[in-house]
Protein backbone atom coordinates (compact mmCIF):
# COMPACT_ATOMS: atom_id res chain seq x y z
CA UNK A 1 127.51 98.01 92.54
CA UNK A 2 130.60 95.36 92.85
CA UNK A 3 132.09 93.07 91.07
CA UNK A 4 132.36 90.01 93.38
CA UNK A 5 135.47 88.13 92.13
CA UNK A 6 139.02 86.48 92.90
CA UNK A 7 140.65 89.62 94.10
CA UNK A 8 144.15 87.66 93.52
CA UNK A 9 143.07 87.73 89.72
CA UNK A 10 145.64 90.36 87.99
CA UNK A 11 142.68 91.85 85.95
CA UNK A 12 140.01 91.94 89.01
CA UNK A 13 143.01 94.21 90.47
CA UNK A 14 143.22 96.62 87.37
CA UNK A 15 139.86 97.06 87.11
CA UNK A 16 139.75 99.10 89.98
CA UNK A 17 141.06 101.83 88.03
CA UNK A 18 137.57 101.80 85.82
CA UNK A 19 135.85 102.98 89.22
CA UNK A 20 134.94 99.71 89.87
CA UNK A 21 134.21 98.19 93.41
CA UNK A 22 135.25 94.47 93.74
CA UNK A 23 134.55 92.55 96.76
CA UNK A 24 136.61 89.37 97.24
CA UNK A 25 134.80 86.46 97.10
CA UNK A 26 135.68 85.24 100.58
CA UNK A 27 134.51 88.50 102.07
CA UNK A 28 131.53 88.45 100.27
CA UNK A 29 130.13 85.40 102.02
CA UNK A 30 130.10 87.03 105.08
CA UNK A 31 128.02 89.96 103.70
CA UNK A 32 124.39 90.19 103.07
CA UNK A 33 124.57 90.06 99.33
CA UNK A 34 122.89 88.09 96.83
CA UNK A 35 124.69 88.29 93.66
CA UNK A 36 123.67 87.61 90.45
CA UNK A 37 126.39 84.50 89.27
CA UNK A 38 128.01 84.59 85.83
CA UNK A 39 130.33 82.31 84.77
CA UNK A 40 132.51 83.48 81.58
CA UNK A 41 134.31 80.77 79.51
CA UNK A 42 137.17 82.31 77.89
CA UNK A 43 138.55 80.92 74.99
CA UNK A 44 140.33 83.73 73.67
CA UNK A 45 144.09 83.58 73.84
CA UNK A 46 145.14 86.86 75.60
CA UNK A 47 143.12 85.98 78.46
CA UNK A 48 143.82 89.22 80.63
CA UNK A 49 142.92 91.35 77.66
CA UNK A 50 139.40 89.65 77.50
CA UNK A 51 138.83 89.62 81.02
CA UNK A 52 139.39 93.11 81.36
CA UNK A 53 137.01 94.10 79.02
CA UNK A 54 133.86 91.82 80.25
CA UNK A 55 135.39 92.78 83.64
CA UNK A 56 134.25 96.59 82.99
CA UNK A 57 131.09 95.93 81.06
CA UNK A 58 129.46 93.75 84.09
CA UNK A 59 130.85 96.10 86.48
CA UNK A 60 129.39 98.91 84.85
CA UNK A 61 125.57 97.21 85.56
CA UNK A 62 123.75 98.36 88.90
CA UNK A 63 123.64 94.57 89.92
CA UNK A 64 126.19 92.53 92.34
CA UNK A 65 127.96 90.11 89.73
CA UNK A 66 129.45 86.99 91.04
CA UNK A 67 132.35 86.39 88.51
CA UNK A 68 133.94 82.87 87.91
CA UNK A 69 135.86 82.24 84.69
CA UNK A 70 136.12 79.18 83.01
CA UNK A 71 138.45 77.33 80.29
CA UNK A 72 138.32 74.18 78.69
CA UNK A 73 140.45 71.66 80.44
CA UNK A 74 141.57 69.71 76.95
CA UNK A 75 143.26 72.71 75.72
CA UNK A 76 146.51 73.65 76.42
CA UNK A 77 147.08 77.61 75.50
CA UNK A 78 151.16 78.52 73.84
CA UNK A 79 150.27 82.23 75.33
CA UNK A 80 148.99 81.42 79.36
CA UNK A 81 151.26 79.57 82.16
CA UNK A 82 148.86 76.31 82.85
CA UNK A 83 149.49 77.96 86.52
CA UNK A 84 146.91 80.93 86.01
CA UNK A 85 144.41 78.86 84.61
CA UNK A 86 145.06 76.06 87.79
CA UNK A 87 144.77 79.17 90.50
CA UNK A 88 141.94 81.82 88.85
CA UNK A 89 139.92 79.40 86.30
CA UNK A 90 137.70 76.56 86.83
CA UNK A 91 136.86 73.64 84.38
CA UNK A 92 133.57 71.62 83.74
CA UNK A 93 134.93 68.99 86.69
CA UNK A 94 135.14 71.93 88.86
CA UNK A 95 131.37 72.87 88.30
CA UNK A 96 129.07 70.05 87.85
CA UNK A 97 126.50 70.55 90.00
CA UNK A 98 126.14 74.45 89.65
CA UNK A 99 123.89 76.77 89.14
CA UNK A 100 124.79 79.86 86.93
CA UNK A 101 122.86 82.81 86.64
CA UNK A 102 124.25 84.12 83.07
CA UNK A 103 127.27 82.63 80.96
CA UNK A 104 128.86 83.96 78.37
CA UNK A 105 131.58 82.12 75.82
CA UNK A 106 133.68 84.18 74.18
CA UNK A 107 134.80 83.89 70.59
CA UNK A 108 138.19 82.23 69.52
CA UNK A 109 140.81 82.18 66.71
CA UNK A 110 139.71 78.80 65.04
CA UNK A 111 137.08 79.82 62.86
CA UNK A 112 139.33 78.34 59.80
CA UNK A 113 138.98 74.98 61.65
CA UNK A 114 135.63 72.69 61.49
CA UNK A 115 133.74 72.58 64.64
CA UNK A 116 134.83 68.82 64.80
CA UNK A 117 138.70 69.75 64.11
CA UNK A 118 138.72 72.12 67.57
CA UNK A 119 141.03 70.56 69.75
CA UNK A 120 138.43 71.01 72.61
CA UNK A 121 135.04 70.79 70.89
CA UNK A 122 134.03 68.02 72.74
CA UNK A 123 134.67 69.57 75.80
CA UNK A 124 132.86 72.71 74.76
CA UNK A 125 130.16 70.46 73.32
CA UNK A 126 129.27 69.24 77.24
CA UNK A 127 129.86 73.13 78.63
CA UNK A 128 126.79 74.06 75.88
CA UNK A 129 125.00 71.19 77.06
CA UNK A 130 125.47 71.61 80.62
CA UNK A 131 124.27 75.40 79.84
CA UNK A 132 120.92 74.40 79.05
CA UNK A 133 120.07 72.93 82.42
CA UNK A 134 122.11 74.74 84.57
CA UNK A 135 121.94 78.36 83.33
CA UNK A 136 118.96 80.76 83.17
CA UNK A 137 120.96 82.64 79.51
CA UNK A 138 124.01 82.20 77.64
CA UNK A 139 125.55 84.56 75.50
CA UNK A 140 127.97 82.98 72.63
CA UNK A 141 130.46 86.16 71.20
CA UNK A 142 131.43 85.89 67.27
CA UNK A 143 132.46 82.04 66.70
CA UNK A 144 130.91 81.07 70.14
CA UNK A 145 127.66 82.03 68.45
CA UNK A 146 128.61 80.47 65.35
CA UNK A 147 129.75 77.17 67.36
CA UNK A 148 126.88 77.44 69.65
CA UNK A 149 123.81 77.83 66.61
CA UNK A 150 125.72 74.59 64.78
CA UNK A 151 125.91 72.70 68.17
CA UNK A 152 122.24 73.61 69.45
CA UNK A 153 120.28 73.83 66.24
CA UNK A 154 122.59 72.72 63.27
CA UNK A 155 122.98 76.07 61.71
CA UNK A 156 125.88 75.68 59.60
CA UNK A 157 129.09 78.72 58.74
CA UNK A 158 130.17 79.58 55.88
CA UNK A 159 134.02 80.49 54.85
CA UNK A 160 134.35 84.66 53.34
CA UNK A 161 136.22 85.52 50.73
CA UNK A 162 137.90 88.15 52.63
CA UNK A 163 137.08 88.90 56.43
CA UNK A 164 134.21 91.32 57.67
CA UNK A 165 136.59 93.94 59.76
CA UNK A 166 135.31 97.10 61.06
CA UNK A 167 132.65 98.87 62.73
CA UNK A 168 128.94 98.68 61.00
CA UNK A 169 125.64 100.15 61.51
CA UNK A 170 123.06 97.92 62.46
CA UNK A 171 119.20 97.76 62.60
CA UNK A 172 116.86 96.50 64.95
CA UNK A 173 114.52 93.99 63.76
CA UNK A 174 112.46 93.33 66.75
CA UNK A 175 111.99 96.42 68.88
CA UNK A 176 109.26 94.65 71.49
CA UNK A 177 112.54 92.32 72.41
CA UNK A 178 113.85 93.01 75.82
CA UNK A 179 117.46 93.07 74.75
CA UNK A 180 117.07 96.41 72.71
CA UNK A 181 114.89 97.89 75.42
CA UNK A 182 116.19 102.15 75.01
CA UNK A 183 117.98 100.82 72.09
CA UNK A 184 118.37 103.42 68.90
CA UNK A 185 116.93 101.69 65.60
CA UNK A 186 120.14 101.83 64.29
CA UNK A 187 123.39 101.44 66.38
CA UNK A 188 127.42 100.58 65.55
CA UNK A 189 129.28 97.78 66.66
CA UNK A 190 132.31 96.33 65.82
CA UNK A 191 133.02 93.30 63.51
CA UNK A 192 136.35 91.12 63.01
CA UNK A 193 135.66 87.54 61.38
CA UNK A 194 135.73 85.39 58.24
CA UNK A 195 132.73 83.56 58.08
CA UNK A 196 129.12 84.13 58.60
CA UNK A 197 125.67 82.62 59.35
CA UNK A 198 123.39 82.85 56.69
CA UNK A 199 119.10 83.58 57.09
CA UNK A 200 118.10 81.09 55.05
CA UNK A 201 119.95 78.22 57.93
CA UNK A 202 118.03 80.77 60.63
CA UNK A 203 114.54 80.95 59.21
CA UNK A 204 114.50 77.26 59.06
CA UNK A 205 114.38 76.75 62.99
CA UNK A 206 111.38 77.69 64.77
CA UNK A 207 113.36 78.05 68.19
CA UNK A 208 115.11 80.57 66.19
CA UNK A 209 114.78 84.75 65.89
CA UNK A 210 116.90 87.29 63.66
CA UNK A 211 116.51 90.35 66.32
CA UNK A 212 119.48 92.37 64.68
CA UNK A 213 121.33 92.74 61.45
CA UNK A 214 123.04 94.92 59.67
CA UNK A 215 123.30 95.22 55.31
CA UNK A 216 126.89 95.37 55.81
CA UNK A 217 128.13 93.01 58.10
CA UNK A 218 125.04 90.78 58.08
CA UNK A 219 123.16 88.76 61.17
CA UNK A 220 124.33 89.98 64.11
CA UNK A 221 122.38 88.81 66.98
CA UNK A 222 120.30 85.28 66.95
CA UNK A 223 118.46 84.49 70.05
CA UNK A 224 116.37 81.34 71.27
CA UNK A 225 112.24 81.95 71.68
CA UNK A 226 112.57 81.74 75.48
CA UNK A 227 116.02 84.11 75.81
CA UNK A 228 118.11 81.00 77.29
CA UNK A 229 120.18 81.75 73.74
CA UNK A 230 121.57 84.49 72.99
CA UNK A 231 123.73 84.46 70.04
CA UNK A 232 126.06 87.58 69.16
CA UNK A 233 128.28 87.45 65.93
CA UNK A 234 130.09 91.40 66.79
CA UNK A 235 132.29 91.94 69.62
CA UNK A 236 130.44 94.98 71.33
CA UNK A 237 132.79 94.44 73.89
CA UNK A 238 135.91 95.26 72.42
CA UNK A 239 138.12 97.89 73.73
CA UNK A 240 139.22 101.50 71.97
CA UNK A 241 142.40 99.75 70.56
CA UNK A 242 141.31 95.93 69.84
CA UNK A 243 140.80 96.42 66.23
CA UNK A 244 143.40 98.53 65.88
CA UNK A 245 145.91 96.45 67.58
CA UNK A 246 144.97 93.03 64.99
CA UNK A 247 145.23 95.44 61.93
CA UNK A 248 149.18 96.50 62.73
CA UNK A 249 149.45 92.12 63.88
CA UNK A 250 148.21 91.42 60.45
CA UNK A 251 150.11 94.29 58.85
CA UNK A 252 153.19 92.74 60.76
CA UNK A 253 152.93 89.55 59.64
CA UNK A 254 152.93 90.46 55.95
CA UNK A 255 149.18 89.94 55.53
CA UNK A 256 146.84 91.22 53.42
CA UNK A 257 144.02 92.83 55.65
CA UNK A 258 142.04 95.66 54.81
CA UNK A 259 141.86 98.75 57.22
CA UNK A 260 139.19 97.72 59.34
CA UNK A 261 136.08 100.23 58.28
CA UNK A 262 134.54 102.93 60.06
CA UNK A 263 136.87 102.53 62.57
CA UNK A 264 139.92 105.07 62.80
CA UNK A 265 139.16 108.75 62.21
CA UNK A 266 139.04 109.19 58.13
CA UNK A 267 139.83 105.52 57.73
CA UNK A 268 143.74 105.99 58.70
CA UNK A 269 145.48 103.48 60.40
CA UNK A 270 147.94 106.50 61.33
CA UNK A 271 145.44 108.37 63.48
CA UNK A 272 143.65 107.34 66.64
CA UNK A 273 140.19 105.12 66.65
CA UNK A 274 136.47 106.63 67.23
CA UNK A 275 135.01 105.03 69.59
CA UNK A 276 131.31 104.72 68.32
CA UNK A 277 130.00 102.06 70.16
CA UNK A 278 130.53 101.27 73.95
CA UNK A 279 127.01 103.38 74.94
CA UNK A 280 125.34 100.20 72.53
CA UNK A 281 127.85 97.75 74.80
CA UNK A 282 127.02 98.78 78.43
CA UNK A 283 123.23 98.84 77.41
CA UNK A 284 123.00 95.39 75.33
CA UNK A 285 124.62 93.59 78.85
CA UNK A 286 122.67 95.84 81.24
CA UNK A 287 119.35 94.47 79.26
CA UNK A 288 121.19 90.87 78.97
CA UNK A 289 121.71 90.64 82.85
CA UNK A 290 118.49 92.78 83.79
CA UNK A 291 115.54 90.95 81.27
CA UNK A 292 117.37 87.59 80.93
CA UNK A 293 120.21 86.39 83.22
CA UNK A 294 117.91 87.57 85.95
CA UNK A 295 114.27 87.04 85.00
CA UNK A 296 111.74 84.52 87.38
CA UNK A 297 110.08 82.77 84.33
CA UNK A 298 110.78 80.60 81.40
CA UNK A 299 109.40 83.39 78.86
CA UNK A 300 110.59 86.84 77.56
């Protein structure tokens, strides 16, 4: 089924070449289509990159996906002209008033910062809150999650002594949950992050269930009793190269990373990733979209 998107958008092009239908958003209001509406705030610096690869993942879903992306407005990003954000992304001005079907919030390169020290954590404060009454499900992606448990519930991160980087087996701990529906008890996804949530903040919450985790790479997904929450500390959506391409950065830049785990074939950097875990992907945002962006009720 199609994407229904800004067709001017250089990455709602490309994906095209994913055997992907997109519809422009001006033709689709003259169509018979009832789309299921996403907004996606990306905070991530290499914005293409990002879009492209929840771009795929959405349009991989039997559903008609109304895309919009979003950015906070108090930022201003050294790697994006302030032209493409003006032309293909909206701000919280832009949508008061809305109704979303799904959101997700990507993660972001500040996790060595304090919530409070985020140059536009106020303004992310007010997209979180206008989630909650304007959104049937949000899903927060690595320090989204961690930004949206501390904002929602108080659930606190904690610094690493050296940074969880690889791809890890994980369990599921709740297999009646909707989100793992044809899920594997034990699946791979990708990690790449220095700090963590911790059970002990978790258990504390009664809005508050552990459905995933691995003994490796720890929680992994947190979600809220009704499914309007969804947090996710992995990036199942990365691409083949992502991890690969922020180990030769670091490398680059004289630090001192690891090789990210489990990741290229025999653990060398010199040979070509395995990808282990994109069937996990498409299925954990099919079940997102199908169980929770789209469901009738208030329960799960």
């Amino acid at each position: 089924m199609p994407l229904i998107a800004d067709i001017g958008l250089p990455s709602v092009r490309d994906i095209a070449s994913y055997n992907i239908t997109v519809i422009d958003r001006e033709k689709s209001k003259s169509d018979c289509l009832k789309p299921v509406s996403i907004a996606i705030v990306n905070l991530m610096p290499n914005k293409y990159e990002t879009e492209m690869q929840l771009l795929r993942l959405l349009g991989n879903t039997p559903f008609n996906i109304d895309v919009e992306f979003m950015y906070p407005k108090t930022h201003k990003p050294k790697s994006v002209y302030p032209d493409y954000l003006k032309v293909y992304y909206k701000s919280l001005e832009d949508i008061r008033g809305r109704q979303y079907d799904g959101m997700i919030i990507t993660g972001a390169p500040v996790e060595h910062l304090e919530f409070e020290n985020v140059d536009y954590w106020e303004e992310l404060k007010c997209l979180m809150d206008f989630s909650k009454n304007n959104v049937k499900s949000t899903m927060h992606i690595c320090w989204a999650a961690q930004a949206g448990l501390y904002y929602h519930y108080g659930v606190p991160k904690y610094t690493l002594d050296k940074k969880i980087f690889g791809v890890f087996s994980h369990r599921v701990l709740n297999k009646k949950a909707p989100l793992f529906t044809g899920f594997d008890d034990e699946f791979l996804v990708p990690h790449s992050r220095y700090t963590e949530i911790r059970r002990e903040d978790i258990d504390t919450v009664k809005g508050l269930e552990i459905l995933a985790e691995s003994k490796d790479s720890g929680i992994y997904i947190v979600a809220s009793r009704n499914g309007s929450q969804i947090f996710v500390t992995g990036h199942s959506e990365y691409d083949s190269n992502t991890l690969g391409k922020e180990y030769h950065r670091d490398i680059a830049k004289g630090l001192n990373i690891e090789v990210p785990k489990n990741y290229f074939l025999n653990d060398d950097p010199s040979k070509e990733p395995v990808v282990k875990w994109r069937a996990h992907s498409n299925l954990l945002f099919f079940n997102w979209i199908y169980y929770y962006v789209m469901k009738t009720t208030d329960s799960i």
